[in-house]
C-alpha atoms as a PDB file:
ATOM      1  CA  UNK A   1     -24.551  25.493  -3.070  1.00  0.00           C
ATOM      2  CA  UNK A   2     -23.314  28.735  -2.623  1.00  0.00           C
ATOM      3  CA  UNK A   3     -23.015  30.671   0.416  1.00  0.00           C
ATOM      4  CA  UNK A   4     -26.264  31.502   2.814  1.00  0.00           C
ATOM      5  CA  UNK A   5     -27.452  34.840   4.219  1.00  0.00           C
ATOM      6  CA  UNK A   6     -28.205  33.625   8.297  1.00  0.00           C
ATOM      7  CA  UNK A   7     -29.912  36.378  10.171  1.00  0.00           C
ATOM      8  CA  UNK A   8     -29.130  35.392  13.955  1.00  0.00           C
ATOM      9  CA  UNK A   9     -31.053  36.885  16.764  1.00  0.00           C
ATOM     10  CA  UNK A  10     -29.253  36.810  20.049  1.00  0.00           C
ATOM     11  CA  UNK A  11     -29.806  38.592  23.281  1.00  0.00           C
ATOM     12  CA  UNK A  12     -32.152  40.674  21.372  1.00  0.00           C
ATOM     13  CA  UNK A  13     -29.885  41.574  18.685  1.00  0.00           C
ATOM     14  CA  UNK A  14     -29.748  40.783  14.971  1.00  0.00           C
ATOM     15  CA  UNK A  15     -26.965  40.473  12.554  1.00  0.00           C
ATOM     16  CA  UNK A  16     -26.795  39.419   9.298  1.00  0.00           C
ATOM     17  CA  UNK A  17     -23.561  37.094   7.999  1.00  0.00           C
ATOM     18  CA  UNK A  18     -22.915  34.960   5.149  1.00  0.00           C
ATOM     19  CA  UNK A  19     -21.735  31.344   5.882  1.00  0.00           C
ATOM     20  CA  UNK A  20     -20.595  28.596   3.567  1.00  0.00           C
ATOM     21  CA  UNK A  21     -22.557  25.484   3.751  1.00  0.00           C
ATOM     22  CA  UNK A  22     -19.735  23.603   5.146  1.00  0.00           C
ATOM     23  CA  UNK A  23     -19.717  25.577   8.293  1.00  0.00           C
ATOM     24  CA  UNK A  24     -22.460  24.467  11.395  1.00  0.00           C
ATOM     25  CA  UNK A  25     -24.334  27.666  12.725  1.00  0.00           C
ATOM     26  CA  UNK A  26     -22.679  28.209  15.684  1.00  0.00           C
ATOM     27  CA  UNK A  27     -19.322  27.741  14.168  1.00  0.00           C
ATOM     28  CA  UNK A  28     -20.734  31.084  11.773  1.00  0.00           C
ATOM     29  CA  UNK A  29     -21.684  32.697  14.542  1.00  0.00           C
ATOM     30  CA  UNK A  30     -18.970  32.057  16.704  1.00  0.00           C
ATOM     31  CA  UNK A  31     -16.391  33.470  13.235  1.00  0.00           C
ATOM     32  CA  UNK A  32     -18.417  36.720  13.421  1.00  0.00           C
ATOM     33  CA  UNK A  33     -17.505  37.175  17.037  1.00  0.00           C
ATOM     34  CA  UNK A  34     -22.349  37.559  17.939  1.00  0.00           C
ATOM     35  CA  UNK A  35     -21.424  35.889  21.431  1.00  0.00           C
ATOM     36  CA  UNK A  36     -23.489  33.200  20.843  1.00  0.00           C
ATOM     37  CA  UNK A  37     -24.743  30.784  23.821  1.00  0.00           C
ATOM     38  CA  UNK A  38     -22.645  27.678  23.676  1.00  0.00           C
ATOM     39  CA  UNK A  39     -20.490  24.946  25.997  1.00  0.00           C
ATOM     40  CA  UNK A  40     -19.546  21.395  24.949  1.00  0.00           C
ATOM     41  CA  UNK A  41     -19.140  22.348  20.687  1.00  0.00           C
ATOM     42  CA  UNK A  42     -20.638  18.646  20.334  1.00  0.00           C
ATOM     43  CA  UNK A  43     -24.126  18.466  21.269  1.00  0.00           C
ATOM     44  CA  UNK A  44     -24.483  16.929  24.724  1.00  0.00           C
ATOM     45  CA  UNK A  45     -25.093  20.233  27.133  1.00  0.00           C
ATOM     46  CA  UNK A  46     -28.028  21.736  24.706  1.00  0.00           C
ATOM     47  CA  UNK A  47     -26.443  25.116  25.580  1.00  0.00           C
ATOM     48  CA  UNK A  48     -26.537  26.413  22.205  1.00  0.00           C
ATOM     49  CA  UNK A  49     -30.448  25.400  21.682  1.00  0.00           C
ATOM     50  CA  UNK A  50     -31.594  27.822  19.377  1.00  0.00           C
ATOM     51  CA  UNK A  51     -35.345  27.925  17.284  1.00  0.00           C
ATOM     52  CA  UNK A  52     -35.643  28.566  13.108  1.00  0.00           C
ATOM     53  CA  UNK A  53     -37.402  30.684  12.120  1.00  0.00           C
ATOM     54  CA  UNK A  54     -37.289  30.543   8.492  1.00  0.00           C
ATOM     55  CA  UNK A  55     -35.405  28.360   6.111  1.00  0.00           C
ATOM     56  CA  UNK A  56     -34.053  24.708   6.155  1.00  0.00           C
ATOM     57  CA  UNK A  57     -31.049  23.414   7.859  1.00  0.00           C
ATOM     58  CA  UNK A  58     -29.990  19.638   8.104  1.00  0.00           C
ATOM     59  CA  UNK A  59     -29.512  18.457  11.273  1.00  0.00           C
ATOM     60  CA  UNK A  60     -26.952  15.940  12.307  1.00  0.00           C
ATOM     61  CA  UNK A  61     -28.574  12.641  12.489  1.00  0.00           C
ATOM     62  CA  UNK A  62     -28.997  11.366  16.079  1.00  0.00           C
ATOM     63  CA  UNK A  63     -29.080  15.726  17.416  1.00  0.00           C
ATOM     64  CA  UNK A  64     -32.498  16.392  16.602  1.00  0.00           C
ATOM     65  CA  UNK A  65     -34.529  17.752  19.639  1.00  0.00           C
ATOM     66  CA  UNK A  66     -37.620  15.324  19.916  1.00  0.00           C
ATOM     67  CA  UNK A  67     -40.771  16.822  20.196  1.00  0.00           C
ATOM     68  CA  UNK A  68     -39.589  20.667  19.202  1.00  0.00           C
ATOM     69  CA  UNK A  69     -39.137  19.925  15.374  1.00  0.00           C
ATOM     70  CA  UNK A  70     -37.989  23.636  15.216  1.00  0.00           C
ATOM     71  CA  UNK A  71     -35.473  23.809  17.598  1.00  0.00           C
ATOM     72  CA  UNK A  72     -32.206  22.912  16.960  1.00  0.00           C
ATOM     73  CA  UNK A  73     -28.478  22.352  18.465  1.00  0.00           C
ATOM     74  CA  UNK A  74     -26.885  24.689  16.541  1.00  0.00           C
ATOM     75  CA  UNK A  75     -23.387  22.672  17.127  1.00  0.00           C
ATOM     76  CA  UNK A  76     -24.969  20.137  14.968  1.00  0.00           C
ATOM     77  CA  UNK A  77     -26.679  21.709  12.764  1.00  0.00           C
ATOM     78  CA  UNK A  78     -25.750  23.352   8.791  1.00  0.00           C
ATOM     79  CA  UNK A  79     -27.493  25.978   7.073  1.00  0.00           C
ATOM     80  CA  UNK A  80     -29.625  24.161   3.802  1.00  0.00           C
ATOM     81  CA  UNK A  81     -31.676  27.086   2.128  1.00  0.00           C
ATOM     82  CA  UNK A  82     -30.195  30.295   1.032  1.00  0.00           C
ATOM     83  CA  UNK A  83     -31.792  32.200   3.436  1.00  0.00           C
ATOM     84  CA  UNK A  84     -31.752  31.101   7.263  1.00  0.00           C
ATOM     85  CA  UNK A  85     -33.039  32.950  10.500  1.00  0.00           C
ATOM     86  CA  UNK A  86     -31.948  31.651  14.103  1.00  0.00           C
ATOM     87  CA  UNK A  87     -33.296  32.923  16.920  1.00  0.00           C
ATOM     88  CA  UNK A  88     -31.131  32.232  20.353  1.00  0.00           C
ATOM     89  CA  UNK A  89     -33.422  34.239  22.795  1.00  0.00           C
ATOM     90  CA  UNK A  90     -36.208  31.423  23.682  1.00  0.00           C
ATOM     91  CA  UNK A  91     -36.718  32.538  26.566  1.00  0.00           C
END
């Protein structure tokens, strides 16, 4: 698959990248300097918690957030469709 257009929203700001497949969505973010929400990098604080909106990501076995099928560890989790929105603020 080819590259992915992931729209993030954080503190109530959106940018647009492009990120390789290969590359988990807060590592994109994190390249593109968006100040993304984040701790451990390996999914045990749930700091970088984050809801999609739209679009399909695969989520490292075993890091899925029970009972929010939505929301996501972004640490652990890869952009799937072509077209990906991620939305930080859940507050």
């Amino acid at each position: 698959m080819s590259s992915t257009k992931v729209i993030y929203r954080i503190n109530k700001q959106e940018n647009e990248v492009e990120l390789e497949p290969s590359v988990t969505l807060l590592d994109g973010a994190l390249i593109h300097r968006l100040d993304p929400p984040y701790s451990c990098l390996e999914g045990v604080c749930s700091r970088c918690e984050a809801k999609v909106e739209s679009g399909e990501v695969q989520v490292i076995s075993g890091y899925e957030i029970e009972g929010h099928p939505r929301r996501i560890k972004t640490c652990q989790t890869f952009p799937k469709s072509s077209s990906v929105t991620i939305n930080y603020d859940l507050d």
